[in-house]
N, C-alpha and C. Protein backbone atom coordinates (compact mmCIF):
# COMPACT_ATOMS: atom_id res chain seq x y z
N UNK A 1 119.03 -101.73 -31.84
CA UNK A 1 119.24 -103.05 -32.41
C UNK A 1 118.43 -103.28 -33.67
N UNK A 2 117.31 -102.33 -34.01
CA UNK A 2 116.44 -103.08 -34.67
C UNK A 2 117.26 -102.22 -36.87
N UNK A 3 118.53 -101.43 -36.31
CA UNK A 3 118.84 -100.93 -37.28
C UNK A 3 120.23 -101.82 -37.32
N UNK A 4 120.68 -102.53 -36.79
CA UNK A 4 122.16 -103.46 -36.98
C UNK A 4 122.53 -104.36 -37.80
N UNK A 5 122.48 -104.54 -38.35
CA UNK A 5 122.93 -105.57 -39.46
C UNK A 5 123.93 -106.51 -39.50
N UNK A 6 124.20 -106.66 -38.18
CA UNK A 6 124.57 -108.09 -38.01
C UNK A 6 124.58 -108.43 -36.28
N UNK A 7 123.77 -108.07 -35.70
CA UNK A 7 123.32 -108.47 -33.95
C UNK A 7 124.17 -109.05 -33.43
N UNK A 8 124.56 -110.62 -34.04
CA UNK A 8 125.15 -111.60 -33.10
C UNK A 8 126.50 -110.81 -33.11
N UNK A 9 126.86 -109.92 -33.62
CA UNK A 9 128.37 -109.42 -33.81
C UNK A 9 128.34 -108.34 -32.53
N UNK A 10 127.11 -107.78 -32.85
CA UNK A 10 127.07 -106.53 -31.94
C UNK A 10 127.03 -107.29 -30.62
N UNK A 11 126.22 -107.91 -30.17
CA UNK A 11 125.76 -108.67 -28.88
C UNK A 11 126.98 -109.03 -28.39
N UNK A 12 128.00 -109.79 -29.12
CA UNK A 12 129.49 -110.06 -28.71
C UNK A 12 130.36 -108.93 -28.73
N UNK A 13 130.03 -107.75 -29.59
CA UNK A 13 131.43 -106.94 -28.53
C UNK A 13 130.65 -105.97 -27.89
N UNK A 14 129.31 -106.47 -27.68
CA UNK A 14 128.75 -105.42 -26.12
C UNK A 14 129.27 -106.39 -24.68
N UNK A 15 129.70 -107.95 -25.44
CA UNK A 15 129.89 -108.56 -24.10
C UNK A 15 131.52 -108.29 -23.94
N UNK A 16 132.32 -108.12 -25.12
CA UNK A 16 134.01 -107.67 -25.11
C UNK A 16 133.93 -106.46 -24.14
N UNK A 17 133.14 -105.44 -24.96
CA UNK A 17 133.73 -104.36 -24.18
C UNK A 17 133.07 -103.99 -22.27
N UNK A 18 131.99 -105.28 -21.70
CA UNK A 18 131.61 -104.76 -20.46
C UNK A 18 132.86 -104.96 -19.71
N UNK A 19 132.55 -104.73 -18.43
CA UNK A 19 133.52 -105.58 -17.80
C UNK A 19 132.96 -106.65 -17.22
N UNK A 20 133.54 -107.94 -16.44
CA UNK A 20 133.27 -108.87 -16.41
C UNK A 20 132.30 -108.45 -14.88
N UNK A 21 131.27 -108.97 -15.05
CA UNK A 21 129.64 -108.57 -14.53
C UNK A 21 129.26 -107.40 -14.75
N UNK A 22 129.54 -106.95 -15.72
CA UNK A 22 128.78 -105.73 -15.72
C UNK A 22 126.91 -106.40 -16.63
N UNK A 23 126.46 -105.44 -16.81
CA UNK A 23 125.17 -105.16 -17.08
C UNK A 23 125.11 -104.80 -18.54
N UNK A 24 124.41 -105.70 -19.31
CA UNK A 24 123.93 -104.88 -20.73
C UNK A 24 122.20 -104.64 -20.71
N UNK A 25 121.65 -103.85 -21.29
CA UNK A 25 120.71 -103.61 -21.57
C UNK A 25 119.84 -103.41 -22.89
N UNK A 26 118.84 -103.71 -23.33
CA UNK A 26 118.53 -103.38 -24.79
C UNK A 26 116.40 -103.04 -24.29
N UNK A 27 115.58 -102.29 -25.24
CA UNK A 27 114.77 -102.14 -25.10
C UNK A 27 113.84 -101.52 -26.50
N UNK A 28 113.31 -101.92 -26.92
CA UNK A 28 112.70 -102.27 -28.45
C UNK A 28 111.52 -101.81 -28.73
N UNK A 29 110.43 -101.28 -29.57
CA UNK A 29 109.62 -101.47 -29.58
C UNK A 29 108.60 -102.87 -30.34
N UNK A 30 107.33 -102.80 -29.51
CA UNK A 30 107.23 -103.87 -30.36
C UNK A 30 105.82 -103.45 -31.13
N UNK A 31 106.35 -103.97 -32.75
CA UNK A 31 106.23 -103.20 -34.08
C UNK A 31 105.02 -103.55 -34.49
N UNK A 32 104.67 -105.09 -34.04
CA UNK A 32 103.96 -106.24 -34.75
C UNK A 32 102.46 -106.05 -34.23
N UNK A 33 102.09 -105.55 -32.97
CA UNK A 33 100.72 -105.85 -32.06
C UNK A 33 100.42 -104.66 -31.23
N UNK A 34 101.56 -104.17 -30.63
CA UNK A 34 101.66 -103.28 -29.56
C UNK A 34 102.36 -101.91 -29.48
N UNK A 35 102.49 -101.63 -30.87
CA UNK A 35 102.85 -99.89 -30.68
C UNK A 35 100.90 -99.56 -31.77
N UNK A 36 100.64 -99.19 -30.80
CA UNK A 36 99.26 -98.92 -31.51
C UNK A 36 99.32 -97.83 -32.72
N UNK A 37 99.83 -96.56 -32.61
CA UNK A 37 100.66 -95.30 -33.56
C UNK A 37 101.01 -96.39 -34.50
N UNK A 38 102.26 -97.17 -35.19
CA UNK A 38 102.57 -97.58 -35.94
C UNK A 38 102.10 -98.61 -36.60
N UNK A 39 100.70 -99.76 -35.90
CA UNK A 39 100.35 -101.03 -36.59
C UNK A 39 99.51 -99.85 -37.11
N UNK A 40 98.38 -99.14 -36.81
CA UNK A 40 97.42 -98.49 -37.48
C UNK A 40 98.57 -97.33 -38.71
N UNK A 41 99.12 -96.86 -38.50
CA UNK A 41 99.94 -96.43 -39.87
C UNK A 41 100.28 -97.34 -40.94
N UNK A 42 100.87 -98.44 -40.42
CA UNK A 42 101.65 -99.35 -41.48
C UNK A 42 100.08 -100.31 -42.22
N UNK A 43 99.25 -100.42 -41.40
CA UNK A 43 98.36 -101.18 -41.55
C UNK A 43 97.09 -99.91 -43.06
N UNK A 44 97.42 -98.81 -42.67
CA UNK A 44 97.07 -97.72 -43.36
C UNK A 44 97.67 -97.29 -44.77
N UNK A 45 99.24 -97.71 -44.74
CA UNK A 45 99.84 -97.62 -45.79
C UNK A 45 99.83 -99.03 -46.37
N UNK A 46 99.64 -99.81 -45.95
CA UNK A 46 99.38 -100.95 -46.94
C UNK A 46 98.35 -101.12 -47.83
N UNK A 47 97.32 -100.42 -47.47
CA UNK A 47 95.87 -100.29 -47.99
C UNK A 47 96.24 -99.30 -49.13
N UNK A 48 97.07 -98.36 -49.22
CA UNK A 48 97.83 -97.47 -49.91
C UNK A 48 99.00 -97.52 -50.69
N UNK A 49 99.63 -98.68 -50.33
CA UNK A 49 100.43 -99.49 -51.04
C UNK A 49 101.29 -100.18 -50.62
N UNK A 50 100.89 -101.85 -51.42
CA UNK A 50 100.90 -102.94 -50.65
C UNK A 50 102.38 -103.11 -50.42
N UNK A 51 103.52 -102.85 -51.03
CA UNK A 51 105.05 -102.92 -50.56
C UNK A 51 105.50 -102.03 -49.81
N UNK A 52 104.49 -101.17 -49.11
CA UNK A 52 105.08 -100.43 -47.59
C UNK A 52 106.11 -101.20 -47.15
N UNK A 53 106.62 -100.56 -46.61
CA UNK A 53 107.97 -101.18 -45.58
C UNK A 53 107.69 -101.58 -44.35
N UNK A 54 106.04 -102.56 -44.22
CA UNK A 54 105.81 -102.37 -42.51
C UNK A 54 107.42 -102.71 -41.65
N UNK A 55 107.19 -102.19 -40.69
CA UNK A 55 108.41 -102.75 -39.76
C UNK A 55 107.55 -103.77 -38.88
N UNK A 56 106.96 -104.26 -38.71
CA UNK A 56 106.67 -105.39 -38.23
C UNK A 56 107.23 -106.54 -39.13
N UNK A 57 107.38 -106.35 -40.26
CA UNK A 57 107.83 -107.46 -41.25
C UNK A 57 109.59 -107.20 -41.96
N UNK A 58 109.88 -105.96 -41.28
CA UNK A 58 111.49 -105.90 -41.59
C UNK A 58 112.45 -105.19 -39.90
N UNK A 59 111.38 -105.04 -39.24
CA UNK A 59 112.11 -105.47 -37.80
C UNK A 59 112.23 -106.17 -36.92
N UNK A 60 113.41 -106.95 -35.95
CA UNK A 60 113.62 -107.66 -35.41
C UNK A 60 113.83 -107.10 -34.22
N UNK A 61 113.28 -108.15 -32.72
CA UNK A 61 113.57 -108.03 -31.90
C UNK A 61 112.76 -107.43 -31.28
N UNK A 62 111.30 -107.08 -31.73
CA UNK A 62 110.11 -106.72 -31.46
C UNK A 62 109.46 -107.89 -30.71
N UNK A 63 109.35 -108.92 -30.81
CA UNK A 63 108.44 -110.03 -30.60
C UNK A 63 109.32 -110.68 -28.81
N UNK A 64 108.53 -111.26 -28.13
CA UNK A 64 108.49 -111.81 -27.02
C UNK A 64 109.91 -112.88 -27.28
N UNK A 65 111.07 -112.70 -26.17
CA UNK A 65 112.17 -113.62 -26.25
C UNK A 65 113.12 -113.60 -27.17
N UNK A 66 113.03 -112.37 -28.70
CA UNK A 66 113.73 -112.33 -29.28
C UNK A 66 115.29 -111.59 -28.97
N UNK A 67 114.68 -110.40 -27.63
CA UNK A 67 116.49 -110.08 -27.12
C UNK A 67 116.75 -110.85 -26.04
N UNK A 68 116.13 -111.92 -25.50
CA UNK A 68 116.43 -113.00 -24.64
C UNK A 68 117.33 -113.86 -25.50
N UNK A 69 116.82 -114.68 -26.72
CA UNK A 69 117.77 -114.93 -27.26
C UNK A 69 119.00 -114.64 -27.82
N UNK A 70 118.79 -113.66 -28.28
CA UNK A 70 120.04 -112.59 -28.86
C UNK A 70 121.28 -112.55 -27.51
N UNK A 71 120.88 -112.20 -26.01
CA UNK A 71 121.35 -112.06 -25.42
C UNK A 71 122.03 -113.27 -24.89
N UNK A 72 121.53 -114.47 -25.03
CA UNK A 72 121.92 -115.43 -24.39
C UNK A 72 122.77 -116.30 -25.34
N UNK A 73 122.42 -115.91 -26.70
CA UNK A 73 123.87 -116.51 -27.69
C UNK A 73 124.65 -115.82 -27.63
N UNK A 74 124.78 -114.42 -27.13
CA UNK A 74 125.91 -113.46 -27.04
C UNK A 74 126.68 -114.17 -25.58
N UNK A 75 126.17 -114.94 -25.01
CA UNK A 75 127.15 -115.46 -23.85
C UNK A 75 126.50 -114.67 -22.46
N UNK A 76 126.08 -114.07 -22.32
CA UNK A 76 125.32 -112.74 -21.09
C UNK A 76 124.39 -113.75 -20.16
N UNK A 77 124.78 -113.84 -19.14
CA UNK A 77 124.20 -114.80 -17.90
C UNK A 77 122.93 -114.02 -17.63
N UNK A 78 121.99 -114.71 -16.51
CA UNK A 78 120.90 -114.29 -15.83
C UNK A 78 120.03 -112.75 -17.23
N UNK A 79 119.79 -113.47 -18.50
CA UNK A 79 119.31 -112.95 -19.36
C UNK A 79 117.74 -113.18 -18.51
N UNK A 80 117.00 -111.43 -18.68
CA UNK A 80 115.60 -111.62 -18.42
C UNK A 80 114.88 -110.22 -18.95
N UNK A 81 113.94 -110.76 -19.13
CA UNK A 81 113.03 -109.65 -20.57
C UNK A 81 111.62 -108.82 -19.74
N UNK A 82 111.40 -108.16 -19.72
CA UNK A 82 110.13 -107.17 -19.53
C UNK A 82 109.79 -106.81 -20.51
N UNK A 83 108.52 -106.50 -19.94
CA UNK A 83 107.55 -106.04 -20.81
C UNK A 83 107.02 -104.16 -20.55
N UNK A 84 107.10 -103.54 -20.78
CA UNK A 84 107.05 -102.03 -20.51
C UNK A 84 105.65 -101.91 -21.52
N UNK A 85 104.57 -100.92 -20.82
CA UNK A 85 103.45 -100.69 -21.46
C UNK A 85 103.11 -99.06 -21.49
N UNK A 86 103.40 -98.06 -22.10
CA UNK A 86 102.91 -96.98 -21.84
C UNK A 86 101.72 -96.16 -22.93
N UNK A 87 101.37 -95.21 -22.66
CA UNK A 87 100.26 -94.28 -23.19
C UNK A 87 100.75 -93.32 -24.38
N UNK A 88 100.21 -92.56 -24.87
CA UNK A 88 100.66 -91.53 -25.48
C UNK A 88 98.93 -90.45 -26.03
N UNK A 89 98.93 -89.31 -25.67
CA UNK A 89 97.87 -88.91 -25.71
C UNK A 89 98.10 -87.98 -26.89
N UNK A 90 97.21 -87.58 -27.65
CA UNK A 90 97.42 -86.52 -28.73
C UNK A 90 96.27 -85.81 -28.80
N UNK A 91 96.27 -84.43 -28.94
CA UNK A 91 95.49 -83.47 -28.82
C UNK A 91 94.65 -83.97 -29.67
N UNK A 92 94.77 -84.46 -31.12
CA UNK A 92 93.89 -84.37 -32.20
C UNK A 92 94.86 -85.01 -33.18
N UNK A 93 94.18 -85.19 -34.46
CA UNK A 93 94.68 -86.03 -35.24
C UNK A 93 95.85 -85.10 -35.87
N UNK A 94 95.96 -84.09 -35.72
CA UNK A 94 96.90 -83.15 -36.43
C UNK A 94 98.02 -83.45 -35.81
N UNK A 95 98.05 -83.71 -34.22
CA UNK A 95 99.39 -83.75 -33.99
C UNK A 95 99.80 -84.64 -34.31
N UNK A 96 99.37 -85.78 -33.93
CA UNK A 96 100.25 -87.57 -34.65
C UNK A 96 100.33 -87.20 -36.21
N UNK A 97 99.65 -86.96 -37.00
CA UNK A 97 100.33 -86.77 -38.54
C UNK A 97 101.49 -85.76 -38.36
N UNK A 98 101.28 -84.54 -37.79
CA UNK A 98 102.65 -84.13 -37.86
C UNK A 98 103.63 -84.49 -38.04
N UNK A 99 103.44 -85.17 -36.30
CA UNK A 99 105.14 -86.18 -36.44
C UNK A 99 105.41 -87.21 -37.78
N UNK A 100 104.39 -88.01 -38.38
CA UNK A 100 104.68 -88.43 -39.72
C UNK A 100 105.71 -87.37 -40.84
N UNK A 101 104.56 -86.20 -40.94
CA UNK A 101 105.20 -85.57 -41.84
C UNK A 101 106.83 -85.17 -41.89
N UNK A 102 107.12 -85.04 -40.37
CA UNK A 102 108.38 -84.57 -40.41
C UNK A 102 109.64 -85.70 -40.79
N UNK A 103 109.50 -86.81 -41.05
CA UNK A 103 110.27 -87.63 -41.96
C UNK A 103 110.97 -88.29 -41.09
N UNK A 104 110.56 -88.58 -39.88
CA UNK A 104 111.82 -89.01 -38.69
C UNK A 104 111.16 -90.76 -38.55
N UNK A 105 111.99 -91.61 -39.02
CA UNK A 105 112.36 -93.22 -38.67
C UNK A 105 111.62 -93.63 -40.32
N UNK A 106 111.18 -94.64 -40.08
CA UNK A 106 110.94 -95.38 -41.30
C UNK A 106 109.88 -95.02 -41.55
N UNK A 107 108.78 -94.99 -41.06
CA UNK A 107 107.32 -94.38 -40.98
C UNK A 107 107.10 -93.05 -41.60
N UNK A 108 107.92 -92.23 -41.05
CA UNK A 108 108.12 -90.48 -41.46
C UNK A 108 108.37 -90.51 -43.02
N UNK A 109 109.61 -91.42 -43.07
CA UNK A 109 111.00 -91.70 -43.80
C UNK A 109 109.78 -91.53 -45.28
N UNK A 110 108.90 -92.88 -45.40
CA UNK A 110 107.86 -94.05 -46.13
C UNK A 110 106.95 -92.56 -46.72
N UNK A 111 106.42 -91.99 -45.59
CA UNK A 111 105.23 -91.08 -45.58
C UNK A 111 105.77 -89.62 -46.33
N UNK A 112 106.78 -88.80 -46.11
CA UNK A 112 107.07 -87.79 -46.83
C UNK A 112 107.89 -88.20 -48.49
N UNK A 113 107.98 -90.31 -48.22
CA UNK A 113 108.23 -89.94 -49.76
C UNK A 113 107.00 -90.41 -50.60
N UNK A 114 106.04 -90.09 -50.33
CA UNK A 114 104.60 -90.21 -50.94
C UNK A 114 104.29 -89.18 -52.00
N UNK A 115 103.97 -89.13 -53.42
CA UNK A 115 103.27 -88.35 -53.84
C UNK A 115 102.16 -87.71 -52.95
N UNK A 116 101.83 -86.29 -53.15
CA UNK A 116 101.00 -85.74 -52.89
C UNK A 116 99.40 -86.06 -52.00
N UNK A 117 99.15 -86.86 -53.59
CA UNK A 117 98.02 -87.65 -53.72
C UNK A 117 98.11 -88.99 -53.01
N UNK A 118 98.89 -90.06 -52.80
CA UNK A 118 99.20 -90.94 -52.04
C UNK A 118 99.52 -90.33 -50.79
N UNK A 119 99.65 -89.57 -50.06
CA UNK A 119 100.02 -88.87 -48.99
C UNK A 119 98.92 -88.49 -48.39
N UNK A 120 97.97 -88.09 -48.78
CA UNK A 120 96.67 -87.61 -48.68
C UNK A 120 95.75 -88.75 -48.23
N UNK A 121 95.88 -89.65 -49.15
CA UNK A 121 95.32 -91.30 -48.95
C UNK A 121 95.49 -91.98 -47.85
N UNK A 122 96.90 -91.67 -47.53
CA UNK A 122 97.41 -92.23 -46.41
C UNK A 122 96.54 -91.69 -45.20
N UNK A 123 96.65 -90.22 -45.29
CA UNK A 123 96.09 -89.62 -43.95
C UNK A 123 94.74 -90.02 -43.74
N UNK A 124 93.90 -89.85 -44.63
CA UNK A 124 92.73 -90.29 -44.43
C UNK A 124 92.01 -91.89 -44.20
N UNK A 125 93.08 -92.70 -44.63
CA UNK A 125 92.79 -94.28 -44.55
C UNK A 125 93.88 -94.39 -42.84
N UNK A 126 94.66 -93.43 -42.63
CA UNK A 126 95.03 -93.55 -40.87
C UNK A 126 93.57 -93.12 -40.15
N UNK A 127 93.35 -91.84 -40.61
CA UNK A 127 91.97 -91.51 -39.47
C UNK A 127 91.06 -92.08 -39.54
N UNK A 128 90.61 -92.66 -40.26
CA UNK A 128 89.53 -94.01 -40.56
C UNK A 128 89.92 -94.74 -39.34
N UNK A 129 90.93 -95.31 -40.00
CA UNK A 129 91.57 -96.58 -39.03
C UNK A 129 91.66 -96.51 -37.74
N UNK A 130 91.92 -94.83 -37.09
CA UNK A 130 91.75 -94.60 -35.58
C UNK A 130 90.22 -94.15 -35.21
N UNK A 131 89.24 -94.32 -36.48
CA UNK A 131 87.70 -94.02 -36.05
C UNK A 131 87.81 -92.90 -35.86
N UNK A 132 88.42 -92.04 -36.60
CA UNK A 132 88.12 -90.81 -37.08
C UNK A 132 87.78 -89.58 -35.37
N UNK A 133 89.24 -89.32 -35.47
CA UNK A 133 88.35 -89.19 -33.45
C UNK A 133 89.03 -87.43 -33.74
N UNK A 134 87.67 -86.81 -33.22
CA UNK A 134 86.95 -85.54 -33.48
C UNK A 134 87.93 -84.50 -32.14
N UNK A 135 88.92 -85.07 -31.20
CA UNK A 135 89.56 -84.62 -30.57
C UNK A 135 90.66 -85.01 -30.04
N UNK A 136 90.78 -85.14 -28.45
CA UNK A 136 91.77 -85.73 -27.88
C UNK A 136 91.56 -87.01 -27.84
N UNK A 137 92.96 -87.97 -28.49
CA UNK A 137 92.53 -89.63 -28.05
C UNK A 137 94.00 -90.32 -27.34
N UNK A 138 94.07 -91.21 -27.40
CA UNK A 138 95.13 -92.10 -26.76
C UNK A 138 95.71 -93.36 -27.41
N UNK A 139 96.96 -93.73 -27.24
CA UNK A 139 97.48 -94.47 -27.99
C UNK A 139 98.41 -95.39 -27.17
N UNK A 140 98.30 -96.69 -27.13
CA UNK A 140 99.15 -97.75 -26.26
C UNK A 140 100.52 -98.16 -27.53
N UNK A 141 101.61 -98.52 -26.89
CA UNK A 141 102.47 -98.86 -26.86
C UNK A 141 103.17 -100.15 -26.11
N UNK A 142 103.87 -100.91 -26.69
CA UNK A 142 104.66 -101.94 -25.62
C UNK A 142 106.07 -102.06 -26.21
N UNK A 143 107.04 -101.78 -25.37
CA UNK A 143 108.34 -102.67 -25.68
C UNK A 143 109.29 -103.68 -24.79
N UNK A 144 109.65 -104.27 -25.60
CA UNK A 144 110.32 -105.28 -25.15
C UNK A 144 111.77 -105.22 -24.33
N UNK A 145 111.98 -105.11 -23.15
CA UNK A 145 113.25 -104.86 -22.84
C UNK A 145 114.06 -106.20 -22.29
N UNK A 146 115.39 -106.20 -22.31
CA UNK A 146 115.82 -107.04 -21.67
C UNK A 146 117.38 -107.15 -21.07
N UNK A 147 117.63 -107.55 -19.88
CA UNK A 147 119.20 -107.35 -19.67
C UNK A 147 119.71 -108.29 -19.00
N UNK A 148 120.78 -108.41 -19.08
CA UNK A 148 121.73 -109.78 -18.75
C UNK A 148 123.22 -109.01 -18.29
N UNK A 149 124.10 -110.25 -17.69
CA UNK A 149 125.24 -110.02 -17.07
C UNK A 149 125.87 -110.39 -18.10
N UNK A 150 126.99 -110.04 -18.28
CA UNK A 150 128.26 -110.56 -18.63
C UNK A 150 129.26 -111.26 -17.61
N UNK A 151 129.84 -112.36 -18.15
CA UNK A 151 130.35 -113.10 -17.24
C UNK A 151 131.53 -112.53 -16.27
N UNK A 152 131.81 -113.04 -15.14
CA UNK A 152 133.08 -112.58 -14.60
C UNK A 152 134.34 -112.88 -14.73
């Protein structure tokens, strides 16, 4: 959802095509507080340059009640949202930049189109930002899920 460009459209023919009670589902991350990996990146590339693309500020549906609503103007009965909290451990700082480098979502996308020298900046104003950790560390996450009926 957080790549759709027009939701309320999508939300209505996820409710066309269920059948009548069936189940929709949606589940998000959230961009703004609680994917720890991405506020400390985006929060890293801003320091690096200030028109980063945070996705906290160009994604939707991250924040508390936003696919509650979505779901419940789409028409979808007994709409109700969780909260999902998980871990993510990384050997060392090499592996989380990796995954940057390899260019995958907006983050990757942002980071391999960096000059050299801005690229470099980046990495080092991220390991700052995670306190510079000399081995294995850990990283929290939260997303937002939520699902509703479609009517009968």
């Amino acid at each position: 959802l957080h790549f759709v460009t027009d939701p309320a459209r999508a939300a209505a023919e996820l409710r066309r095509v269920l059948r009548p009670g069936g189940t929709v589902a949606a589940c998000v991350w959230d961009f703004a507080d609680e994917m720890e990996m991405l506020r400390h990146f985006w929060d890293a590339a801003l320091t690096v340059d200030p028109t980063a693309p945070d996705e906290a500020r160009t994604m939707r549906f991250g924040r508390p009640g936003e696919l509650v609503e979505l779901f419940d103007t789409g028409g979808f009965h007994e709409v109700t949202e969780v909260k999902i909290e998980v871990t993510s451990t990384y050997e060392d700082f090499e592996e989380l930049w990796s995954g940057f480098l390899a260019g995958i979502g907006p983050a990757g996308s942002f980071c391999v189109s960096l000059s050299d020298e801005r690229r470099s900046a980046l990495r080092e104003e991220l390991f700052r930002r995670l306190g510079a950790p000399p081995g294995r560390f850990t990283l929290g996450a939260t997303s937002r899920c939520a699902h509703g009926r479609a009517p009968d």
